[in-house]
Protein backbone atom coordinates (compact mmCIF):
# COMPACT_ATOMS: atom_id res chain seq x y z
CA UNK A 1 -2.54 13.09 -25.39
CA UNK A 2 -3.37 9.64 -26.45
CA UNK A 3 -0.14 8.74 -24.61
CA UNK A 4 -1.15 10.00 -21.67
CA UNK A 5 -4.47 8.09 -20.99
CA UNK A 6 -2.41 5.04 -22.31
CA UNK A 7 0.51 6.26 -18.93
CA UNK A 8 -2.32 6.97 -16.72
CA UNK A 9 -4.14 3.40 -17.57
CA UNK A 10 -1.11 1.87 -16.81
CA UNK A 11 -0.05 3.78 -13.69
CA UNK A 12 -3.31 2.68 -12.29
CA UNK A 13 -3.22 -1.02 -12.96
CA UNK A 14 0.41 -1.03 -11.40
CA UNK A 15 -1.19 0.45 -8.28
CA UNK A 16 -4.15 -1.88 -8.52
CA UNK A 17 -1.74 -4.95 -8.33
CA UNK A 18 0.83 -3.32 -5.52
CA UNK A 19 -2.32 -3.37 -3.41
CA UNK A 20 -3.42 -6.48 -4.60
CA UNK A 21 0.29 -7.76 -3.51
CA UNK A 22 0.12 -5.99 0.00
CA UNK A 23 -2.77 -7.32 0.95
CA UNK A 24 -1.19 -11.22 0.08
CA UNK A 25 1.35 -10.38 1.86
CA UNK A 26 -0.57 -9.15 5.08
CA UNK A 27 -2.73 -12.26 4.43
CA UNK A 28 0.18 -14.85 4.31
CA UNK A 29 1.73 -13.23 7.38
CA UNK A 30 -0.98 -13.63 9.32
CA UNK A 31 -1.93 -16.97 8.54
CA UNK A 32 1.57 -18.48 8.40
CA UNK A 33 3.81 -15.86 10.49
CA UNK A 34 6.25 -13.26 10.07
CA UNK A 35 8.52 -13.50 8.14
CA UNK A 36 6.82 -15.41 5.46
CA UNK A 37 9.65 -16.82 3.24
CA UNK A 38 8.93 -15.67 -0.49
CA UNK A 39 6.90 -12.34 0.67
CA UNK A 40 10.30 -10.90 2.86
CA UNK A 41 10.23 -10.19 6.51
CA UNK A 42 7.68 -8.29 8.27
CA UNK A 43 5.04 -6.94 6.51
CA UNK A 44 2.63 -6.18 9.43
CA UNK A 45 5.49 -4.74 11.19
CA UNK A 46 6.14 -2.06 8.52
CA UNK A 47 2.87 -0.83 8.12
CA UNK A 48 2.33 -0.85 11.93
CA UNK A 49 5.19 1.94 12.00
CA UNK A 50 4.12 3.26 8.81
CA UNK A 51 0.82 4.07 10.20
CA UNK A 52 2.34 5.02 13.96
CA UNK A 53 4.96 7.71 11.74
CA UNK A 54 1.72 8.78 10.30
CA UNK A 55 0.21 9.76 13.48
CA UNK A 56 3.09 11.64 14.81
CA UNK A 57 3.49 14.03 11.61
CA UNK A 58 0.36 15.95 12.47
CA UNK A 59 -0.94 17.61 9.57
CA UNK A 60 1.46 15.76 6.88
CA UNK A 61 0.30 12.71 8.09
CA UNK A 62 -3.07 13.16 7.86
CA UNK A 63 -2.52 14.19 4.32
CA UNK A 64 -0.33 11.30 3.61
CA UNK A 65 -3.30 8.94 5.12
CA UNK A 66 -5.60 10.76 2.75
CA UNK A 67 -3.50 9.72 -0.16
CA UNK A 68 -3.25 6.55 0.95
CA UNK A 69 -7.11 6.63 1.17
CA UNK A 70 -7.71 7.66 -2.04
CA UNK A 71 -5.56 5.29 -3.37
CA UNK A 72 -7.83 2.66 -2.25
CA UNK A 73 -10.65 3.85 -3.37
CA UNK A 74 -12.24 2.99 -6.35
CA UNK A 75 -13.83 5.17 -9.47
């Protein structure tokens, strides 16, 4: 079990810094313009489609968003 928590920590930290990541990279592409040349090409663009697919899926997307929401959410 001990491996688990140990898994789970871990799992959660990588998600911590993803986020941490995303939100440079929305940052930098805002301040300096898409595409920002270490971060890739169009960040802001993605997640405007990303959150435009959401809205068409109906019902998945709103479950999707609601992972998405817990995701940021703290404990």
């Amino acid at each position: 079990m001990d491996v688990f928590v140990k898994l789970k920590g871990w799992l959660q930290e990588l998600t911590e810094v993803g986020l941490l990541l995303l939100c440079l990279s929305i940052v930098a592409e805002i301040l300096f313009g898409s595409p920002v040349p270490f971060l890739g090409s169009g960040v802001v663009t993605n997640i405007s489609a990303l959150i435009g697919n959401l809205g068409e899926q109906g019902v998945v997307g709103l479950v999707a968003l609601g992972v998405i929401i817990h995701l940021f959410k703290k404990k």
